[in-house]
N, C-alpha and C. Protein backbone atom coordinates (compact mmCIF):
# COMPACT_ATOMS: atom_id res chain seq x y z
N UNK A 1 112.25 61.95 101.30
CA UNK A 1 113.50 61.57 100.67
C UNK A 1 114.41 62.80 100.60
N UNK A 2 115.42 62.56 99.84
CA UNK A 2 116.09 64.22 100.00
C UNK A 2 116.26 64.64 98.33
N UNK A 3 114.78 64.79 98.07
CA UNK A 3 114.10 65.56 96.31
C UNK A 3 115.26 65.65 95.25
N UNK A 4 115.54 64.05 95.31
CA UNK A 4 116.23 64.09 94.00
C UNK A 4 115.86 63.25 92.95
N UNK A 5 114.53 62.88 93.37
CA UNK A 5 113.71 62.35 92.54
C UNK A 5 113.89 61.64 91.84
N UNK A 6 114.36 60.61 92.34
CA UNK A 6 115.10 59.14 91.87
C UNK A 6 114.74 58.23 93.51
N UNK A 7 114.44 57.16 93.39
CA UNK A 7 114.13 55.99 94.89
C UNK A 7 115.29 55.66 95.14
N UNK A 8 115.70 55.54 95.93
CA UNK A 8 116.62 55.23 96.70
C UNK A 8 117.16 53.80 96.36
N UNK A 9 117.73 53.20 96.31
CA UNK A 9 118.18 51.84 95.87
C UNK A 9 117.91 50.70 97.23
N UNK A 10 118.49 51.67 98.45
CA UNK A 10 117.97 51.16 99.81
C UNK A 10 116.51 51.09 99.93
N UNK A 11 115.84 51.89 99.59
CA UNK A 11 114.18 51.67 99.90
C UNK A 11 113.58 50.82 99.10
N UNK A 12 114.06 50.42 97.92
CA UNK A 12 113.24 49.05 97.22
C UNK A 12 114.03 47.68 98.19
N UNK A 13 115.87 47.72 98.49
CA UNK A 13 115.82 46.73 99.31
C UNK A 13 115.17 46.66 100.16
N UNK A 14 114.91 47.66 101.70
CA UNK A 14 114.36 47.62 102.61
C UNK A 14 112.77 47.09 102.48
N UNK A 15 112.47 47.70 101.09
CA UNK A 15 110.55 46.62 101.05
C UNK A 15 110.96 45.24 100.65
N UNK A 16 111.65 44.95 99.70
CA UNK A 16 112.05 44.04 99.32
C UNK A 16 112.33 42.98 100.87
N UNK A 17 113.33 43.41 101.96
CA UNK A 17 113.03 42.36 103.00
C UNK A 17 111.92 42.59 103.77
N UNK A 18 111.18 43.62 103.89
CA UNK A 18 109.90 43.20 105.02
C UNK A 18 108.96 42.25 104.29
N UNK A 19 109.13 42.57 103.23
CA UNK A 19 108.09 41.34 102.42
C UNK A 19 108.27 40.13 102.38
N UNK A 20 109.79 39.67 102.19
CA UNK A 20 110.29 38.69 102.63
C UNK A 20 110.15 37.83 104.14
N UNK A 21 110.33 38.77 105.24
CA UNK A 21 110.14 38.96 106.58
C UNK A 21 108.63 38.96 106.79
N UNK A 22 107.90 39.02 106.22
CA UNK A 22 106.21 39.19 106.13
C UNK A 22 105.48 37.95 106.31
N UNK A 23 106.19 37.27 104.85
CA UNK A 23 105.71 36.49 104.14
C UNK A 23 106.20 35.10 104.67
N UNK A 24 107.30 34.94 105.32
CA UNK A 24 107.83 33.97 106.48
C UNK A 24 107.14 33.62 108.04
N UNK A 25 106.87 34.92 108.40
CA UNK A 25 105.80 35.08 109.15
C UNK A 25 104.88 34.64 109.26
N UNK A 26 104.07 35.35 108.64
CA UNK A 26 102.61 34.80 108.26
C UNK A 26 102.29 33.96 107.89
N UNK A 27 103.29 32.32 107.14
CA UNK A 27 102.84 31.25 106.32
C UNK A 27 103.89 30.70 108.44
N UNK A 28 104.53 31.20 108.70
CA UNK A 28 105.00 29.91 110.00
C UNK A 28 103.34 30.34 111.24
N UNK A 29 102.91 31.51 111.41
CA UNK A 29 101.73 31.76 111.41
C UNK A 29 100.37 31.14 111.43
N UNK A 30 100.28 30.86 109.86
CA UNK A 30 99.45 30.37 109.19
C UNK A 30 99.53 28.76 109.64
N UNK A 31 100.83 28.23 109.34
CA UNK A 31 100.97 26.36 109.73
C UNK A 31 100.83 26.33 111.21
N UNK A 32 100.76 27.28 112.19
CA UNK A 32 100.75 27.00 113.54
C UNK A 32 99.17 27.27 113.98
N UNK A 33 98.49 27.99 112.70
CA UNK A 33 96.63 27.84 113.59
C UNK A 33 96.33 29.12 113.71
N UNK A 34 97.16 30.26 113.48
CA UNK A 34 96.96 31.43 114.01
C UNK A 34 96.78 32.43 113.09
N UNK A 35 95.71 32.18 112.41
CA UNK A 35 95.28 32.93 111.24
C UNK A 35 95.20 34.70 111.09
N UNK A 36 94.52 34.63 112.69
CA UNK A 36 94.50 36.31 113.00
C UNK A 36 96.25 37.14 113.06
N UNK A 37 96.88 36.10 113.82
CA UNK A 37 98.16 37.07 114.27
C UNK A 37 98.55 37.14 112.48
N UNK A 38 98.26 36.23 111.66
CA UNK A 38 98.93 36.10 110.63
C UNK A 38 98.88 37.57 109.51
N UNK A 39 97.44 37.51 109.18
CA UNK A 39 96.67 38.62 108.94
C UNK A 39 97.70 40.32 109.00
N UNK A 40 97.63 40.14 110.57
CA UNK A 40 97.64 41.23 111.35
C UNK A 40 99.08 41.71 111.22
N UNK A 41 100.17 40.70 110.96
CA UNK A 41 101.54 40.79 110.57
C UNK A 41 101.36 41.43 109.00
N UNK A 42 100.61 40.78 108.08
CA UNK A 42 100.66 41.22 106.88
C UNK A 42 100.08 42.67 106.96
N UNK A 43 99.02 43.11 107.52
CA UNK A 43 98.71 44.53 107.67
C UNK A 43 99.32 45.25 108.04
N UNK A 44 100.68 44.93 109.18
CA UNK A 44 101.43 46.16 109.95
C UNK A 44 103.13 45.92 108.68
N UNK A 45 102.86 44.75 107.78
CA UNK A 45 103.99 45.26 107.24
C UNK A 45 103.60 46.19 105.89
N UNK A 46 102.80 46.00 105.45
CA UNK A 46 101.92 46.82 104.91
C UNK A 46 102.01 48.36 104.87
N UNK A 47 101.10 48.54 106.05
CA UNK A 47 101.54 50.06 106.76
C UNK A 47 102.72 50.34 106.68
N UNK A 48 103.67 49.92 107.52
CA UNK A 48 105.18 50.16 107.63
C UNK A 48 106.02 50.93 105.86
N UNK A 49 105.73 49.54 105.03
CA UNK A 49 105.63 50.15 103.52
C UNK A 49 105.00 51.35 103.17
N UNK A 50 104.00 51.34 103.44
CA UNK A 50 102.80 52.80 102.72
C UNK A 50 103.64 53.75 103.80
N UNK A 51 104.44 53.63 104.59
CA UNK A 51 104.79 55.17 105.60
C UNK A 51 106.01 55.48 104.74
N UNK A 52 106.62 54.23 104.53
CA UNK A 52 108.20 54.24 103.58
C UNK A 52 107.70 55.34 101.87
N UNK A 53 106.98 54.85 101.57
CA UNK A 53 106.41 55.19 100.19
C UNK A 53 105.79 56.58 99.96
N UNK A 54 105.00 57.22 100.97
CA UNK A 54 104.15 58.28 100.85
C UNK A 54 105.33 59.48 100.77
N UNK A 55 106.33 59.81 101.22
CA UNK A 55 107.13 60.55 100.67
C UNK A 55 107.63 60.77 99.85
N UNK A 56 107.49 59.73 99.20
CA UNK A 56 108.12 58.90 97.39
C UNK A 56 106.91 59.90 96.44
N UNK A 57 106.01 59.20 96.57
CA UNK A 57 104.37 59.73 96.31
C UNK A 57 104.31 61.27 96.61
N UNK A 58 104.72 61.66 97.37
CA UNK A 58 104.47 63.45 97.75
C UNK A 58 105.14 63.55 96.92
N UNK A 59 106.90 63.63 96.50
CA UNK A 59 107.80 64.07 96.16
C UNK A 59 106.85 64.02 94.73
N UNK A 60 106.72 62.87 93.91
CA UNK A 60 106.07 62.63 92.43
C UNK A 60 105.58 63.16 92.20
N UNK A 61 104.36 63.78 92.80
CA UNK A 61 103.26 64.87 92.43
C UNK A 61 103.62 66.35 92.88
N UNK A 62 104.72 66.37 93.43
CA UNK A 62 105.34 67.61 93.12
C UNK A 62 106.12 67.78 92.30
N UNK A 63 106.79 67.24 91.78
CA UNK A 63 107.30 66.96 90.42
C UNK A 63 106.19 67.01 89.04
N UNK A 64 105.58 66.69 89.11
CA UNK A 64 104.46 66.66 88.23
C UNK A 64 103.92 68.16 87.96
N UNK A 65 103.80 68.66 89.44
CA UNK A 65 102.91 69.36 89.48
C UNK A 65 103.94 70.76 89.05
N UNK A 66 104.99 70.53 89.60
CA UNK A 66 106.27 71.45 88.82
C UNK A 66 106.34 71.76 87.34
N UNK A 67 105.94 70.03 86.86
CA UNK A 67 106.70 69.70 85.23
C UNK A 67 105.32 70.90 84.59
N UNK A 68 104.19 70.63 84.93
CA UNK A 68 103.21 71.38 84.12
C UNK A 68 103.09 72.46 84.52
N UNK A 69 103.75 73.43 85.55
CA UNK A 69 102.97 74.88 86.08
C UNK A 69 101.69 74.70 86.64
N UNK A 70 101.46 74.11 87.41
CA UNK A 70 99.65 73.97 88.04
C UNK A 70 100.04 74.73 89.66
């Protein structure tokens, strides 16, 4: 992010539609028989999220780790 340690207003929208986009997926997916591709959509949007987030997460625990002197 650019360490101003506040989320972005864009990055809760942007999860906010892959989940949306996920979850459309995987249930038109799901009604067509195709349980695996379905799955496999929910895991890569998943990931996609946790890549969005882990910078969020670094930034926090450096902050933390700031707030106490460690």
């Amino acid at each position: 992010m650019t360490g101003r340690g506040i989320v972005d207003v864009n990055l809760i929208f942007k999860i906010a539609a892959v989940g949306i986009l996920v979850s459309v997926v995987s249930q038109v997916l799901k009604q067509s028989g195709r349980e695996e591709q379905a799955y496999l959509a929910t895991l890569a949007g998943l990931i996609l999220v946790l890549f969005w987030l882990i910078p969020c997460i670094s930034d926090l625990f450096d902050s933390i780790r700031s707030l106490f002197a460690l």
